[in-house]
Protein backbone atom coordinates (compact mmCIF):
# COMPACT_ATOMS: atom_id res chain seq x y z
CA UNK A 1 120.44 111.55 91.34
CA UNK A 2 121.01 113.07 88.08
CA UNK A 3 120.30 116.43 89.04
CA UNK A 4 124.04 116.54 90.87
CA UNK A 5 125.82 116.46 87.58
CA UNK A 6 123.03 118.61 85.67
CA UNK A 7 123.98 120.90 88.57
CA UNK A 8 128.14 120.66 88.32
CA UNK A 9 126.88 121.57 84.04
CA UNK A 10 125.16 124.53 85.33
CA UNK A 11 127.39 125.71 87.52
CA UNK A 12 130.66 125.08 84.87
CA UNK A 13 128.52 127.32 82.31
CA UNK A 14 128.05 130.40 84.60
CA UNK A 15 131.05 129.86 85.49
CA UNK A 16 132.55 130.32 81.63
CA UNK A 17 130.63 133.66 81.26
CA UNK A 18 131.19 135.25 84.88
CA UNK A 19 135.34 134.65 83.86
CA UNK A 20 134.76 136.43 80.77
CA UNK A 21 133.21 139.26 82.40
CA UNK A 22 135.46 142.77 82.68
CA UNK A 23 134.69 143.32 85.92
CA UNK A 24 133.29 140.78 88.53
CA UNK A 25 129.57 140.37 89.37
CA UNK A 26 127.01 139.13 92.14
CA UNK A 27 124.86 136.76 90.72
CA UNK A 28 121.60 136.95 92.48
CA UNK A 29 119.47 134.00 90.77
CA UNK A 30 119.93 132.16 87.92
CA UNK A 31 116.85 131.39 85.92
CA UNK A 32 116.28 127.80 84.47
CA UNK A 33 113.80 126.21 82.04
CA UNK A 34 112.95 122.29 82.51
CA UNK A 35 111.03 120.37 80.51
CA UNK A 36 108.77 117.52 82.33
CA UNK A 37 110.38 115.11 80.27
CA UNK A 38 113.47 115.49 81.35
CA UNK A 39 112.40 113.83 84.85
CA UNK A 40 114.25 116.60 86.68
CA UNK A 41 113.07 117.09 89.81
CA UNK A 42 113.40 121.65 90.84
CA UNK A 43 113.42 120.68 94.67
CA UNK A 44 116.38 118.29 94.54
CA UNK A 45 117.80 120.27 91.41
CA UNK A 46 117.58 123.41 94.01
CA UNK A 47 119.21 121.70 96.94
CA UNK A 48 122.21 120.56 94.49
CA UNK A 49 122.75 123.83 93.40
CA UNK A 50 122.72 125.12 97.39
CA UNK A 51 125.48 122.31 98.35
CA UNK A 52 127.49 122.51 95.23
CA UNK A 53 127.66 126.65 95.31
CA UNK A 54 128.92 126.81 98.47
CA UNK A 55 131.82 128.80 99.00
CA UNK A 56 131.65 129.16 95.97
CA UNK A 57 131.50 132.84 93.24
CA UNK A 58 127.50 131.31 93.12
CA UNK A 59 127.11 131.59 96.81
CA UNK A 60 123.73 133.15 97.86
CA UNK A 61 122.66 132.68 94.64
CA UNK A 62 118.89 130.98 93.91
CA UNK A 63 117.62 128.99 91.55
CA UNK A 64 114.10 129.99 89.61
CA UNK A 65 112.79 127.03 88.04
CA UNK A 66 110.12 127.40 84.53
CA UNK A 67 109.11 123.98 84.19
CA UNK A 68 107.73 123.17 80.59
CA UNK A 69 104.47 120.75 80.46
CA UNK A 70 105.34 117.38 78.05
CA UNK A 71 103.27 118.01 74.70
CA UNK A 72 103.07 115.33 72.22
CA UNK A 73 101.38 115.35 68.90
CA UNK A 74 99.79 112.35 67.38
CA UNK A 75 99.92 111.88 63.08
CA UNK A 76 97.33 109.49 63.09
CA UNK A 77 94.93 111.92 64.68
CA UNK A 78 96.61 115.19 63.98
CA UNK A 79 96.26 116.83 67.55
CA UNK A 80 98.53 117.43 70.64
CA UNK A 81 98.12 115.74 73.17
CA UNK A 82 99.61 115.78 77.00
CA UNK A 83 101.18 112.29 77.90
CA UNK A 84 100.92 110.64 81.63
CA UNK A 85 104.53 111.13 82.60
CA UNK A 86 105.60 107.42 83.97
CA UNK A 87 101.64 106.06 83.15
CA UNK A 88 100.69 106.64 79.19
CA UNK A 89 102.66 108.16 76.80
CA UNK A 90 100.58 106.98 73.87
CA UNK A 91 98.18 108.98 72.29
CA UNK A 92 94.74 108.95 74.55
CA UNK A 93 92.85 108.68 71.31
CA UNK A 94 94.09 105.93 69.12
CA UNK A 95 96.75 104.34 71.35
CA UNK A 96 99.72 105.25 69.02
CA UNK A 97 103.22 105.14 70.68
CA UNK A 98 104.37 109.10 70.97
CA UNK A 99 106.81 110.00 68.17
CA UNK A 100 106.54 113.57 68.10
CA UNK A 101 107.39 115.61 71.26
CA UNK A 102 106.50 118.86 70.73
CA UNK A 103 107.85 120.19 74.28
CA UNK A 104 108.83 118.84 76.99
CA UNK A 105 112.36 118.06 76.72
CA UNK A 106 113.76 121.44 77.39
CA UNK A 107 116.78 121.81 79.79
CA UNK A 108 118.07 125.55 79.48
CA UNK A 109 119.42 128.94 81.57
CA UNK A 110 117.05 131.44 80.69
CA UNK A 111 118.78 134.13 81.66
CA UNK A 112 120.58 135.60 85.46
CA UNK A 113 119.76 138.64 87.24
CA UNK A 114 123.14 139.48 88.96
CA UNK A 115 124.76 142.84 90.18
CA UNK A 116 127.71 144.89 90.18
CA UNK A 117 130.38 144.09 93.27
């Protein structure tokens, strides 16, 4: 389960800028984007954060997951295409292996709504 460790990342981030903060803050939600390519799964990605937060400064905070479609795009027929995650990653057209992910692969905080203690 990957999304344990891509959790303890998250967490070690928001944790940088909440120390660097003047003056402490409730965060409320932290908002993530995840590409399909990364083969993240939000609902155990979600229950990771839960565990690992925890008594924690991210207690009570939730997780709100933008997840970000895989988009190839084929040379050989010059148009984007959206690959089979697991089944066909080729392109549907001419059967050329995908070389050009155009998105997809995105792993990111977007941004946290949080308020003043």
């Amino acid at each position: 389960m990957h999304e344990t460790d891509m959790t303890k990342a998250l967490i070690m981030t928001v944790k940088d800028w909440y120390d660097s903060q003047p003056q402490p803050y409730k965060i409320d939600k932290v908002h993530l984007i995840v590409g399909e390519f990364t083969c993240v799964e939000p609902a155990s990605l979600e229950f990771a954060f839960e565990v690992q937060t925890r008594n924690t400064f991210l207690e009570g905070a939730t997780l709100a997951i933008k997840e970000i479609p895989l988009v190839a795009y084929c040379h050989h027929c010059q148009e984007e295409y959206k690959p089979e995650i697991g089944l066909q990653y080729s392109c549907p057209k001419c059967n050329s292996p995908m070389d050009d992910i155009r998105s997809g692969r995105e792993l990111k905080i977007d941004r946290l709504e949080y308020s003043c203690v």
